[in-house]
C-alpha atoms as a PDB file:
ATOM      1  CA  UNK A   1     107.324 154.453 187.462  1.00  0.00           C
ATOM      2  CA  UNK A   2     104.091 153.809 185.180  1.00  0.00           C
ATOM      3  CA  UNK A   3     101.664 152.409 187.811  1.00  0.00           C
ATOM      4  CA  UNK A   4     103.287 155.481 190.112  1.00  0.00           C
ATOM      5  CA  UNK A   5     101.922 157.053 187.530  1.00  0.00           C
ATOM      6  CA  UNK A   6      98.763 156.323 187.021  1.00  0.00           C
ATOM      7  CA  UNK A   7      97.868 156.056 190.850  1.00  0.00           C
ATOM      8  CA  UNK A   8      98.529 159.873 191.482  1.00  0.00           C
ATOM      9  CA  UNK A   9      95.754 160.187 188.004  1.00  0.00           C
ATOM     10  CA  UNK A  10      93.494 158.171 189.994  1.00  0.00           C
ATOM     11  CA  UNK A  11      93.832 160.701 193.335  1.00  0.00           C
ATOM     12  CA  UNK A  12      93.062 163.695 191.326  1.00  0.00           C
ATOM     13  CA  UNK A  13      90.432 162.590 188.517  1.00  0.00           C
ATOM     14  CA  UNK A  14      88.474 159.445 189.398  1.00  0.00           C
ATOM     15  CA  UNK A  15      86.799 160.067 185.428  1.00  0.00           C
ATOM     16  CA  UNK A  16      89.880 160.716 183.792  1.00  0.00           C
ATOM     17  CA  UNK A  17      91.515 157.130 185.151  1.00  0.00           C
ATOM     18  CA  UNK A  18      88.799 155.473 184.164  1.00  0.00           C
ATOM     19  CA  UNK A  19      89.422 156.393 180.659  1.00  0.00           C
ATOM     20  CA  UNK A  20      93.368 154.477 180.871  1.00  0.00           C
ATOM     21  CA  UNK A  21      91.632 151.599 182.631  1.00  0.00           C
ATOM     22  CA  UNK A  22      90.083 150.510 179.889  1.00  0.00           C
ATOM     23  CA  UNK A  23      92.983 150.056 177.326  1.00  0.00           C
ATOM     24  CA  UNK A  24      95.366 148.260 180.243  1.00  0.00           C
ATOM     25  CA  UNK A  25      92.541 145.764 180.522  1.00  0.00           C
ATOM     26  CA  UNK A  26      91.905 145.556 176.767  1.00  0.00           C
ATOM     27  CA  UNK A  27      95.560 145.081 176.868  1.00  0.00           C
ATOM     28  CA  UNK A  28      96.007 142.311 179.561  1.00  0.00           C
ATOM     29  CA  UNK A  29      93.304 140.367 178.127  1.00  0.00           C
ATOM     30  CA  UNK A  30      95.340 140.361 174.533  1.00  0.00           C
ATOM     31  CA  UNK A  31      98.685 139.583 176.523  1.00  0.00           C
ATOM     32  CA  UNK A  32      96.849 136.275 177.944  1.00  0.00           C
ATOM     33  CA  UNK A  33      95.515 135.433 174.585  1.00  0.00           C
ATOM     34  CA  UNK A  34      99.353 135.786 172.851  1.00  0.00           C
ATOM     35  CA  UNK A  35     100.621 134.141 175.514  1.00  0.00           C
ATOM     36  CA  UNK A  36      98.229 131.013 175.405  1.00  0.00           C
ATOM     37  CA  UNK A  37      99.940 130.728 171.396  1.00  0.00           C
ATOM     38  CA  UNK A  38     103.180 131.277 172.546  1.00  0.00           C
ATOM     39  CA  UNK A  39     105.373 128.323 174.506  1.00  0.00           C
ATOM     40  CA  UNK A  40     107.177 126.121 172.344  1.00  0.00           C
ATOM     41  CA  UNK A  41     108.787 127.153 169.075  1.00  0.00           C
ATOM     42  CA  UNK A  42     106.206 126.427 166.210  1.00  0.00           C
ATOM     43  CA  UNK A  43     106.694 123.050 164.408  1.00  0.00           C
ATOM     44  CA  UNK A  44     108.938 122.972 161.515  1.00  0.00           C
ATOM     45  CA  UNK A  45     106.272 123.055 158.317  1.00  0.00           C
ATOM     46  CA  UNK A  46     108.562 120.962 156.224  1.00  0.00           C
ATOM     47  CA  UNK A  47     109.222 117.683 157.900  1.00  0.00           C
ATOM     48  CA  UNK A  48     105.705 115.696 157.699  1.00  0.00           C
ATOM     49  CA  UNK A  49     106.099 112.979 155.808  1.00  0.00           C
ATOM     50  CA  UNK A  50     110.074 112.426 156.835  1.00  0.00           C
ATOM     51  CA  UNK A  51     110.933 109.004 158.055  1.00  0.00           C
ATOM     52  CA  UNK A  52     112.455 111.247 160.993  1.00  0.00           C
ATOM     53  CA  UNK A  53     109.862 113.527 161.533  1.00  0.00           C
ATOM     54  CA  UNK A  54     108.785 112.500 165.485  1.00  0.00           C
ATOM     55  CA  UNK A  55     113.079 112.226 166.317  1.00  0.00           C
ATOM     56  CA  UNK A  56     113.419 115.946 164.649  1.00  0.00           C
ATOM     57  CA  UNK A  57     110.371 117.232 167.040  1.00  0.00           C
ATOM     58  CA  UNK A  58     111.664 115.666 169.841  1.00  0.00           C
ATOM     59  CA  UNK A  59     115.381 117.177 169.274  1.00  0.00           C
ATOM     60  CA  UNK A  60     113.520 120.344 168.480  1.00  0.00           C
ATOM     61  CA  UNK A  61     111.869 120.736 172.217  1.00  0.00           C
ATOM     62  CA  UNK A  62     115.114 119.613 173.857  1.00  0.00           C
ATOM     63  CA  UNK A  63     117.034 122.282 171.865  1.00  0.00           C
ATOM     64  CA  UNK A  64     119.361 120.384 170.030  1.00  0.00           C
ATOM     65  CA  UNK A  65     118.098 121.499 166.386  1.00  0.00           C
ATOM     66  CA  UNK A  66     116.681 124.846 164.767  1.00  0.00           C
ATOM     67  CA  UNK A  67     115.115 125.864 162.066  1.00  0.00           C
ATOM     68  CA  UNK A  68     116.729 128.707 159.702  1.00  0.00           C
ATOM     69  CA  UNK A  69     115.300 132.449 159.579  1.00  0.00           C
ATOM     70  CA  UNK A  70     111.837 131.197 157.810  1.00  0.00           C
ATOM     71  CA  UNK A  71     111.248 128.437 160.652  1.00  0.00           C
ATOM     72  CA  UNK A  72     112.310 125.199 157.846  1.00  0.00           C
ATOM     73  CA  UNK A  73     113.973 122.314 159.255  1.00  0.00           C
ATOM     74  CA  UNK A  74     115.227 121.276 155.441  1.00  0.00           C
ATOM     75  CA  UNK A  75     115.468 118.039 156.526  1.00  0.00           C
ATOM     76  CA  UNK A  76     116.805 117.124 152.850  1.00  0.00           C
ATOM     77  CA  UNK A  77     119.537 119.575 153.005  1.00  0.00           C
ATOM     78  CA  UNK A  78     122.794 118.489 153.062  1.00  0.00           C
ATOM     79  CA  UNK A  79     124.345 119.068 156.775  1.00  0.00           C
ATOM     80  CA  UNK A  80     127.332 120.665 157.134  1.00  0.00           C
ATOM     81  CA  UNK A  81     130.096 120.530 159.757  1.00  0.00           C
ATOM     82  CA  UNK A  82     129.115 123.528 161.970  1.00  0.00           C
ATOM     83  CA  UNK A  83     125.380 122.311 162.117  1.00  0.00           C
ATOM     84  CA  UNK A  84     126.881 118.566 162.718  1.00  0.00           C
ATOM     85  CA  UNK A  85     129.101 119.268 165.315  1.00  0.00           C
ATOM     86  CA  UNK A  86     126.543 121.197 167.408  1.00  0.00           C
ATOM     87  CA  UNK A  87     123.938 118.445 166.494  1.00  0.00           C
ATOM     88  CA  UNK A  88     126.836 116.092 168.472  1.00  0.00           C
ATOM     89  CA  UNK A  89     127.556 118.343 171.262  1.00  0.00           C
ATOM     90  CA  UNK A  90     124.105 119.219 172.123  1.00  0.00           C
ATOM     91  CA  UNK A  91     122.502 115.804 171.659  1.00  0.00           C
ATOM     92  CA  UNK A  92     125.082 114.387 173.444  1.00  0.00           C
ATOM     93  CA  UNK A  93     125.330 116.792 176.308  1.00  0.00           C
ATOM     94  CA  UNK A  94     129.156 117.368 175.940  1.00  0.00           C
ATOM     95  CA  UNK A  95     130.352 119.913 177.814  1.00  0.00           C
ATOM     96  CA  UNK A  96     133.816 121.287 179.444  1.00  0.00           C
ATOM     97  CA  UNK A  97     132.678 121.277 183.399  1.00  0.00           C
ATOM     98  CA  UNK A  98     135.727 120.468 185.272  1.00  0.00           C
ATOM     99  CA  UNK A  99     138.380 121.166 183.016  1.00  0.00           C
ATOM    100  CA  UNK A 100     140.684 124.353 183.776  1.00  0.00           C
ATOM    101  CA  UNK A 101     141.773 126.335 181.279  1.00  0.00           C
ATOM    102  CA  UNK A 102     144.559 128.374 182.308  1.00  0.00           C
ATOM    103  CA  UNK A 103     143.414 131.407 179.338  1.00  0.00           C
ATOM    104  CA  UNK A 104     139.845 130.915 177.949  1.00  0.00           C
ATOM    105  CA  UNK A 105     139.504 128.835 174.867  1.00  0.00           C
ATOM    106  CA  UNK A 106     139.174 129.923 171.506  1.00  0.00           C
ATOM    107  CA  UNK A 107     138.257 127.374 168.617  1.00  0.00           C
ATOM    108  CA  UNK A 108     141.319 129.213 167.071  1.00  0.00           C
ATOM    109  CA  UNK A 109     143.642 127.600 168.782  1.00  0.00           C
ATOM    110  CA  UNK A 110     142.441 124.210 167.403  1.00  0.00           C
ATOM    111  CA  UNK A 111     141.168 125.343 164.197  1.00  0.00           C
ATOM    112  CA  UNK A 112     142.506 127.011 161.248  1.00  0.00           C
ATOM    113  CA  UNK A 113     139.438 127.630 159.674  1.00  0.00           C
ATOM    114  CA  UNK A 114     137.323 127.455 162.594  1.00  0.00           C
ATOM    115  CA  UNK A 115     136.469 131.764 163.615  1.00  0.00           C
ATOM    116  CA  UNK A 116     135.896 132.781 167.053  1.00  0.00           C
ATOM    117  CA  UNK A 117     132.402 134.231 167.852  1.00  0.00           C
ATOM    118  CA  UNK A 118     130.291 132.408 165.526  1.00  0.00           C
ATOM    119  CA  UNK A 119     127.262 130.633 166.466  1.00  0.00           C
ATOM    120  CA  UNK A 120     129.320 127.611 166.378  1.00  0.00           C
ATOM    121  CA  UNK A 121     132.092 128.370 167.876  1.00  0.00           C
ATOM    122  CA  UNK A 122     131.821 126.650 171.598  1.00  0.00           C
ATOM    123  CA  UNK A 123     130.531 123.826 170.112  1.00  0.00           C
ATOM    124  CA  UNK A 124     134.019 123.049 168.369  1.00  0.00           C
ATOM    125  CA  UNK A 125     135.852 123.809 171.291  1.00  0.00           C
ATOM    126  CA  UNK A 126     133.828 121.094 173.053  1.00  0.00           C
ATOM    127  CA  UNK A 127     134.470 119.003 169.665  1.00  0.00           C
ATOM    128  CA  UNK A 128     138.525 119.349 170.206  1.00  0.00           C
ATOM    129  CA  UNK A 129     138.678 117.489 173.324  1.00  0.00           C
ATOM    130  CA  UNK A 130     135.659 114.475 172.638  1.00  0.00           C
ATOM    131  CA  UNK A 131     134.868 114.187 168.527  1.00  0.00           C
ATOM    132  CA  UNK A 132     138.741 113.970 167.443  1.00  0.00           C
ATOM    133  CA  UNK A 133     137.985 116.837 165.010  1.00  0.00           C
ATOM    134  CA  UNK A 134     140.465 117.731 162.430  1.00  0.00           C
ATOM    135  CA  UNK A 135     142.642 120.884 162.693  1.00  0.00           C
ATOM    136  CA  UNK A 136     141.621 121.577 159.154  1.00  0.00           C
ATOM    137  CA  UNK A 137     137.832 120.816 159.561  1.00  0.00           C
ATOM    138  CA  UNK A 138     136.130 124.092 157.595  1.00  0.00           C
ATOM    139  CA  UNK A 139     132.329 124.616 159.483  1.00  0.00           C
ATOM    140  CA  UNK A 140     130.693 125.314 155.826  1.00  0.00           C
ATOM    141  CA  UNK A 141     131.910 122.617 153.982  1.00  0.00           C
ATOM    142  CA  UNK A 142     129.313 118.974 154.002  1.00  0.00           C
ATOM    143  CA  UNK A 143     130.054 115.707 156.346  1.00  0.00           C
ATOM    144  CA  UNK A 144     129.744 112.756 154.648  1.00  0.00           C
ATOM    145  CA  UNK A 145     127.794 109.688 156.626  1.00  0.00           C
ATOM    146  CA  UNK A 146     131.013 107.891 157.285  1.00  0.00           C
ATOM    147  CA  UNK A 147     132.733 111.104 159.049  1.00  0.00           C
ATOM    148  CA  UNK A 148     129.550 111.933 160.972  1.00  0.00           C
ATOM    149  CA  UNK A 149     129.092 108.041 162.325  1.00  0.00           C
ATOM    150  CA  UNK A 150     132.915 108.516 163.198  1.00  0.00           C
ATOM    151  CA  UNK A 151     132.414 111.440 164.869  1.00  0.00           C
ATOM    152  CA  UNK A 152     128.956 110.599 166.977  1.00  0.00           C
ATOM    153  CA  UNK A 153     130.772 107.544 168.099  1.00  0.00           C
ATOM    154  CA  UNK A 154     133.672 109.309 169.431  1.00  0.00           C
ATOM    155  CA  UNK A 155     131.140 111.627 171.310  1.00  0.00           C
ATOM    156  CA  UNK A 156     129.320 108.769 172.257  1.00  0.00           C
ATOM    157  CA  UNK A 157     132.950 106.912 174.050  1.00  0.00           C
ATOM    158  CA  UNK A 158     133.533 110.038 175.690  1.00  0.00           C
ATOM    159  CA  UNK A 159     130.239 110.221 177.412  1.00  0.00           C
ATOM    160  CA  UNK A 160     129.832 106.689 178.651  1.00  0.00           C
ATOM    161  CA  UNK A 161     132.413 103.880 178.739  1.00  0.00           C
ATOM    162  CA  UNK A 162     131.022 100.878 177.124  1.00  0.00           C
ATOM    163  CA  UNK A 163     131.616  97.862 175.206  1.00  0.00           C
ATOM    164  CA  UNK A 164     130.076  96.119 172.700  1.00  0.00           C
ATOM    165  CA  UNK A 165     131.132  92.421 170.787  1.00  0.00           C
ATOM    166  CA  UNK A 166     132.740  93.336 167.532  1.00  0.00           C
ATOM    167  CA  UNK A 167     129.905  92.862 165.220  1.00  0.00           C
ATOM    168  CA  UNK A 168     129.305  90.232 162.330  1.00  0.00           C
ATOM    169  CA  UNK A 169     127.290  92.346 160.185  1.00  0.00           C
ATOM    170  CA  UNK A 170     126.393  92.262 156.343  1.00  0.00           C
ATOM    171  CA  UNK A 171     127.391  95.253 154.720  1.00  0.00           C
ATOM    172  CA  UNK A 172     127.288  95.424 150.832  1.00  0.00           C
ATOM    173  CA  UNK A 173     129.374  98.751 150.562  1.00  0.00           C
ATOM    174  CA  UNK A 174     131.597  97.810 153.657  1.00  0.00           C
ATOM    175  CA  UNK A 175     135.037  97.915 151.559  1.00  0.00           C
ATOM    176  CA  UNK A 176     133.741 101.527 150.431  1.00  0.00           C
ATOM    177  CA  UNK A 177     134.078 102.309 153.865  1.00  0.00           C
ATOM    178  CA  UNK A 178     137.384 104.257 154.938  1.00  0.00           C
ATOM    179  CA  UNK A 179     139.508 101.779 157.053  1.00  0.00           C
ATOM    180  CA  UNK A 180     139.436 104.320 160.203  1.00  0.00           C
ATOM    181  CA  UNK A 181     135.784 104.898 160.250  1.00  0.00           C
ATOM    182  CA  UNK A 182     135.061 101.382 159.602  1.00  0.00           C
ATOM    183  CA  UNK A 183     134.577 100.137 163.073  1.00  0.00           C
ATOM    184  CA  UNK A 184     132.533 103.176 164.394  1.00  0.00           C
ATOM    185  CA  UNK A 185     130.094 102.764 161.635  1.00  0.00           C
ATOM    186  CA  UNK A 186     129.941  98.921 162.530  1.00  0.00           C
ATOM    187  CA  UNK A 187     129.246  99.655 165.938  1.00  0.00           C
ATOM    188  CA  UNK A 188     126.908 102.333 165.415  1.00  0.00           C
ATOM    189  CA  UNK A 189     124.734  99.788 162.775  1.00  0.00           C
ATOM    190  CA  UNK A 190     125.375  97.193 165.870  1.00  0.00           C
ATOM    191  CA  UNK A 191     124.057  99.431 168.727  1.00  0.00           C
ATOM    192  CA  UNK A 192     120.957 100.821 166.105  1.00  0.00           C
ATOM    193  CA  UNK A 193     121.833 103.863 165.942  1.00  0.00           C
ATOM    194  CA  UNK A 194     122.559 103.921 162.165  1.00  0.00           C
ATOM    195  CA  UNK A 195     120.868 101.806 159.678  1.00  0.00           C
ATOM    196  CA  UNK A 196     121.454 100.796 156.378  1.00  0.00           C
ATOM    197  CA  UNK A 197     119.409 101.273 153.025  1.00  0.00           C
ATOM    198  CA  UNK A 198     116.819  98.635 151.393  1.00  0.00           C
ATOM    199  CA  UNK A 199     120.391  97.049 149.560  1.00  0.00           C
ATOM    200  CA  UNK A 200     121.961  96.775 152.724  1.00  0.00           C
ATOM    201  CA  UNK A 201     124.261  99.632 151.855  1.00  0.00           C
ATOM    202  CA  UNK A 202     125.887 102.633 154.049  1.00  0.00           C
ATOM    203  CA  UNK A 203     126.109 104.958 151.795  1.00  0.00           C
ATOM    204  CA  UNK A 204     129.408 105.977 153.298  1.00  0.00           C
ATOM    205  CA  UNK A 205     131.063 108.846 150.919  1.00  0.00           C
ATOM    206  CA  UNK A 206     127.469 110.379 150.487  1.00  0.00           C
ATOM    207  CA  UNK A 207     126.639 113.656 151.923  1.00  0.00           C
ATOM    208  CA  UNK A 208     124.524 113.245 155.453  1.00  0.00           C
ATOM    209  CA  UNK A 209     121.360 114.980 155.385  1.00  0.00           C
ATOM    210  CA  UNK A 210     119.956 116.669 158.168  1.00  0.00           C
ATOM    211  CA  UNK A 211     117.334 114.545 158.417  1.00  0.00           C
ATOM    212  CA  UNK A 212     119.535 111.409 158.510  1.00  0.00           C
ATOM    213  CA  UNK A 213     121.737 112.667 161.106  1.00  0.00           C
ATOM    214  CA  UNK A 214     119.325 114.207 163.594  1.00  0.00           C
ATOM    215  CA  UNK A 215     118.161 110.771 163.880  1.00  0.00           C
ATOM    216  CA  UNK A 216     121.238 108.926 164.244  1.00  0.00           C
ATOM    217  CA  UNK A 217     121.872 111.934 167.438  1.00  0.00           C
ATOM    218  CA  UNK A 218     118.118 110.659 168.510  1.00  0.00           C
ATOM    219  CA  UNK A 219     118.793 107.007 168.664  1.00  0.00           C
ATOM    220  CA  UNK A 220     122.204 107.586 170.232  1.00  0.00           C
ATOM    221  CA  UNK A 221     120.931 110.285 173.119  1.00  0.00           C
ATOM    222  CA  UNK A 222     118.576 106.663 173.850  1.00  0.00           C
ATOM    223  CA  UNK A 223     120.952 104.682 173.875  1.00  0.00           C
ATOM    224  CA  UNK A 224     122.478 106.735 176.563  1.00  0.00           C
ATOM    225  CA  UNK A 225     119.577 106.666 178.515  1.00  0.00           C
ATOM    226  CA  UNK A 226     119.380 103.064 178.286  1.00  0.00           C
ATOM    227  CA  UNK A 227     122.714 102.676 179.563  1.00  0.00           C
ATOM    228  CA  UNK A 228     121.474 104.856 182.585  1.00  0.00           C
ATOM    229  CA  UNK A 229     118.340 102.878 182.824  1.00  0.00           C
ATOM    230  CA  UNK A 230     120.193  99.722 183.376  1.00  0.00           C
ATOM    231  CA  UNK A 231     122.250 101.159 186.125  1.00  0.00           C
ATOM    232  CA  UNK A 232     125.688 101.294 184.222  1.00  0.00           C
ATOM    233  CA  UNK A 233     127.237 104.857 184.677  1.00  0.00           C
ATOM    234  CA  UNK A 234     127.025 107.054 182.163  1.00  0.00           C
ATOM    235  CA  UNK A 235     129.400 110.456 182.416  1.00  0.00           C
ATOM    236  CA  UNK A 236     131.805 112.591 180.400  1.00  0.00           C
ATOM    237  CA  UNK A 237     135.117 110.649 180.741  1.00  0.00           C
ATOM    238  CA  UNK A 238     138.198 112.511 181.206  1.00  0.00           C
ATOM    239  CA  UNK A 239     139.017 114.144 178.053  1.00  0.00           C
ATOM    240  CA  UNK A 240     142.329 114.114 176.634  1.00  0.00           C
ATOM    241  CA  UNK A 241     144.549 117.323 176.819  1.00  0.00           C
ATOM    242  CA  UNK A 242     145.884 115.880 172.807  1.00  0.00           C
ATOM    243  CA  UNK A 243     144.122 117.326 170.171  1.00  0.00           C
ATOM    244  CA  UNK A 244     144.723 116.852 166.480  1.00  0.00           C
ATOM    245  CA  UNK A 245     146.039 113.127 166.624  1.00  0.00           C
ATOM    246  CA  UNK A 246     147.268 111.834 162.741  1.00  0.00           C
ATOM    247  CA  UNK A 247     149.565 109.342 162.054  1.00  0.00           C
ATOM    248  CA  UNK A 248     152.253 109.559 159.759  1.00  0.00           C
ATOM    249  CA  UNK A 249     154.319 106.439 158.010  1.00  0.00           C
ATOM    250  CA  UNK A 250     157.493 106.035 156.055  1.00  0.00           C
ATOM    251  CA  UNK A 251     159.210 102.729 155.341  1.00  0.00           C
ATOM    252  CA  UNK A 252     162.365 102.557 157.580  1.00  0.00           C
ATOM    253  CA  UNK A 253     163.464  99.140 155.532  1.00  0.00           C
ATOM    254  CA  UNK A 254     161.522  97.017 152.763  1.00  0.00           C
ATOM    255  CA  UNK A 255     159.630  95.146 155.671  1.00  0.00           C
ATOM    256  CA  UNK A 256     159.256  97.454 158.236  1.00  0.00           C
ATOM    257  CA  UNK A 257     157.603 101.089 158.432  1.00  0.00           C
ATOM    258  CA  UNK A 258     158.284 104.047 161.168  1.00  0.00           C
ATOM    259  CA  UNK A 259     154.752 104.802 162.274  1.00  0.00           C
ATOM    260  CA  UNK A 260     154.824 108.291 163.614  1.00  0.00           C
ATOM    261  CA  UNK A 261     151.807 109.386 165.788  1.00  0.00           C
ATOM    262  CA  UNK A 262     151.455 113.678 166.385  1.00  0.00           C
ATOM    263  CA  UNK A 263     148.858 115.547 168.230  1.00  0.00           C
ATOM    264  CA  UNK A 264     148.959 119.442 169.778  1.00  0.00           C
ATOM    265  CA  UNK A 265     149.092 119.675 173.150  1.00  0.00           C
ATOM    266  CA  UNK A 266     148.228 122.231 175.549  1.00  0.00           C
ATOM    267  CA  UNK A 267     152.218 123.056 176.570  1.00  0.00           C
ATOM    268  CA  UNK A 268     155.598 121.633 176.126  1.00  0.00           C
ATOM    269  CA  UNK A 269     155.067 119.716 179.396  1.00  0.00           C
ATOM    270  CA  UNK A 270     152.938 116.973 177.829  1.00  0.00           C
ATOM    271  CA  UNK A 271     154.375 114.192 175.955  1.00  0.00           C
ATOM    272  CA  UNK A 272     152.756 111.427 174.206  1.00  0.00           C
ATOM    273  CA  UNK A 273     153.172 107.529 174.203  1.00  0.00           C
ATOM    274  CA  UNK A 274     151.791 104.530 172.436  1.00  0.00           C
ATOM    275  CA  UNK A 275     150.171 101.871 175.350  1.00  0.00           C
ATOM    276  CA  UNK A 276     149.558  98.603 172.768  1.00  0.00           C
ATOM    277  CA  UNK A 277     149.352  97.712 169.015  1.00  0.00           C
ATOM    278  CA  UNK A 278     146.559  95.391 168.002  1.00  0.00           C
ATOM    279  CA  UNK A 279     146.915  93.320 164.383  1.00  0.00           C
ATOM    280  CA  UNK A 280     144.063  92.212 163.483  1.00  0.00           C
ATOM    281  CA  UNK A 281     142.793  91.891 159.190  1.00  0.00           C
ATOM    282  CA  UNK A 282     146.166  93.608 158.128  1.00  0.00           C
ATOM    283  CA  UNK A 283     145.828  96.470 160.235  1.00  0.00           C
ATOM    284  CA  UNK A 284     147.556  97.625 163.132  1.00  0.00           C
ATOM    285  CA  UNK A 285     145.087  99.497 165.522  1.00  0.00           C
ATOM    286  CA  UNK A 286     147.531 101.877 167.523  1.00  0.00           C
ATOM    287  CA  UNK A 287     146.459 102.734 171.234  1.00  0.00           C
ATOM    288  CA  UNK A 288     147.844 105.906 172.346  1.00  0.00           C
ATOM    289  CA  UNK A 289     147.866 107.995 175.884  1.00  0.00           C
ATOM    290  CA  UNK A 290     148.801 111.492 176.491  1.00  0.00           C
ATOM    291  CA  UNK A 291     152.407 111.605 178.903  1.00  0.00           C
ATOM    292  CA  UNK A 292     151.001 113.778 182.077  1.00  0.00           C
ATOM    293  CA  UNK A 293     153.597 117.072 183.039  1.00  0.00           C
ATOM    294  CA  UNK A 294     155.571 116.904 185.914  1.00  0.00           C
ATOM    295  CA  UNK A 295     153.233 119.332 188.519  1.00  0.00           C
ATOM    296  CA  UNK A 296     156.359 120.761 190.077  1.00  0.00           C
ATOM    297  CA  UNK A 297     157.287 122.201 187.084  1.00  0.00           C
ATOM    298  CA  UNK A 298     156.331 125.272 185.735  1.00  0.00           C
ATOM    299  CA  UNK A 299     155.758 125.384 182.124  1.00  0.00           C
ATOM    300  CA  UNK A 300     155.037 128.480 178.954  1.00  0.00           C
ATOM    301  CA  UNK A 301     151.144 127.753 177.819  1.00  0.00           C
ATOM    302  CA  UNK A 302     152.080 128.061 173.969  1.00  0.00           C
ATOM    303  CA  UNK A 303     150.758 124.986 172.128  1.00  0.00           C
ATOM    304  CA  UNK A 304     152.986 122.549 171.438  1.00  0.00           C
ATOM    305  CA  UNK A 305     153.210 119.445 168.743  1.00  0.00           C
ATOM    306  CA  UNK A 306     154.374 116.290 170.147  1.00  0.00           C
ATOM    307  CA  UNK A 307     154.907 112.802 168.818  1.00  0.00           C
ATOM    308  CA  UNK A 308     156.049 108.925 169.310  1.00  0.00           C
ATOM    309  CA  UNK A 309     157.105 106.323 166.895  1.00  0.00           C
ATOM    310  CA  UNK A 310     156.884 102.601 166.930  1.00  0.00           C
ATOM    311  CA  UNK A 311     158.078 100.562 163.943  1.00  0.00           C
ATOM    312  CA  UNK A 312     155.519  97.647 162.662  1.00  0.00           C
ATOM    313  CA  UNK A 313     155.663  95.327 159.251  1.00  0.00           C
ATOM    314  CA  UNK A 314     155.000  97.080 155.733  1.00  0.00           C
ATOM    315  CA  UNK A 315     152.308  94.671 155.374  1.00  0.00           C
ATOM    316  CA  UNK A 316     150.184  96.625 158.017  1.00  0.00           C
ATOM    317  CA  UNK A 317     148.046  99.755 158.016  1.00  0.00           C
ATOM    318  CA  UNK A 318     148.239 101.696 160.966  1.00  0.00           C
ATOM    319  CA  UNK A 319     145.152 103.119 162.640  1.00  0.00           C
ATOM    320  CA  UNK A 320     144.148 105.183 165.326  1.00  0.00           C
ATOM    321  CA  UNK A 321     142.354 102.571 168.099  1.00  0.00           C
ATOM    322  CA  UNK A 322     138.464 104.114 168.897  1.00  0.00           C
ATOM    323  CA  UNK A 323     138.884 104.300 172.729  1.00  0.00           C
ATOM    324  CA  UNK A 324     137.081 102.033 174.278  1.00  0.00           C
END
């Protein structure tokens, strides 16, 4: 309707158009100028000098990080669980293509704490069926390096089946290490994904900075594409309708323990079963499958808890296998 405009100005007053000529030019020529400054989101102004400075730029142009309101990485902030898990999810390229939902998915229904609508709310959907993400995870509160490394790896097994030798590494702090996040962080330090300080030290129950963990999501985005490179596949395996998996044990006699293994499922229809038990350095690493529904049967879509038990010696501590 504007050019309309000024073409039926032109017709009656050749002058007069001149005069609004002038401005639109003026005008284009500014819109070329702004645009040759615009592209890309400005640098952040606070990471030069960061040992992760080039990995934070590069996550920056893909997308996978932002700055806050004033355009500051703070790469020495602490990182919390909302800006983790979307650090995972995006650097990782998780996604739910291919997987029906038979009502759309809230991170309510996996969360307690978790609220629907937030800025990080799809990303811990995504998290409930690849990261093995705690029902009672709250988005504000810090991740600590050895839940992050836990976490990354899980989102790392999801994406690409691989394997790697169980590695012989020197680790100063390893016995500070939780028993269940011991072998991701292992395998993570393996791979090169992590490192570990000047004392050979994880640093496991510190807080994760932002800076630390946007380049541990660097290095493990390459290793993904060096698994592509080399012509293995790399894709989203199928994830798991369980969400919520914790084990639970209670001595049945002096020697022997009833290991009980719950998860929330999507409806009563699943079930839940344990494949293998591995001992190996007084633990017992549990392997567990979800038990498909029957398709001929109809069943309500409420969310349901389900469980297994298998008995094992009191001298073992049961663990959750990594999948492999």
């Amino acid at each position: 309707m504007h050019i309309k405009r000024f073409e039926v100005i032109g017709m009656m007053n050749t002058r007069r158009s001149c005069r609004h000529r002038l401005p639109a030019a003026m005008l284009a020529a500014w819109l070329l100028i702004w645009l040759s400054f615009a592209g890309p989101a400005a640098a952040f102004p606070d990471i030069q000098g960061d040992p992760n400075a080039d990995r934070i730029r590069q996550l920056q142009e893909e997308g996978v990080v932002s700055g806050d309101a004033n355009g500051r990485f703070r790469p020495d902030d602490r990182l919390t669980y909302a800006e983790g898990v979307s650090m995972i999810v995006k650097g990782l390229k998780l996604g739910l293509d291919g997987i029906q939902f038979v009502k759309e998915p809230k991170a309510s229904d996996s969360y307690d704490f978790v609220l629907d609508g937030k800025w990080y709310s799809d990303a811990f959907i995504t998290a409930s069926f690849y990261l093995d993400m705690p029902r009672s995870v709250k988005p504000d509160l810090s991740m600590t390096r050895e839940r992050f490394a836990y976490h990354l790896y899980r989102g790392l097994a999801a994406k690409s089946g691989f394997a790697l030798p169980k590695p012989k590494l020197v680790i100063e702090d390893l016995a500070d290490i939780a028993p269940e996040y011991r072998d991701s962080v292992q395998l993570l330090l393996f791979a090169g994904i992590a490192e570990l300080n000047k004392d050979r030290r994880f640093e496991s129950k510190r807080a994760i900075t932002r800076s630390e963990a946007a380049g541990m999501v660097y290095e493990a985005s390459a290793f993904l594409r060096q698994l592509e490179a080399s012509g293995k596949a790399v894709k989203v395996a199928d994830p798991s309708p369980l969400t919520g998996l914790k084990i639970e044990s209670a001595p049945l006699t002096g020697e022997v323990n009833t290991v009980t293994v719950r998860a929330t499922a999507p409806h009563p229809g699943y079930g839940i079963r344990v494949t293998s038990i591995v001992f190996d350095e007084g633990k017992a690493f549990l392997h567990v499958e979800p038990v498909m529904p029957n398709p001929d049967r109809i069943y309500p879509q409420v969310l349901t808890e389900v469980s297994t038990a298998v008995y094992i010696g009191a001298e073992y501590t049961p663990v959750l296998a990594l999948p492999e």
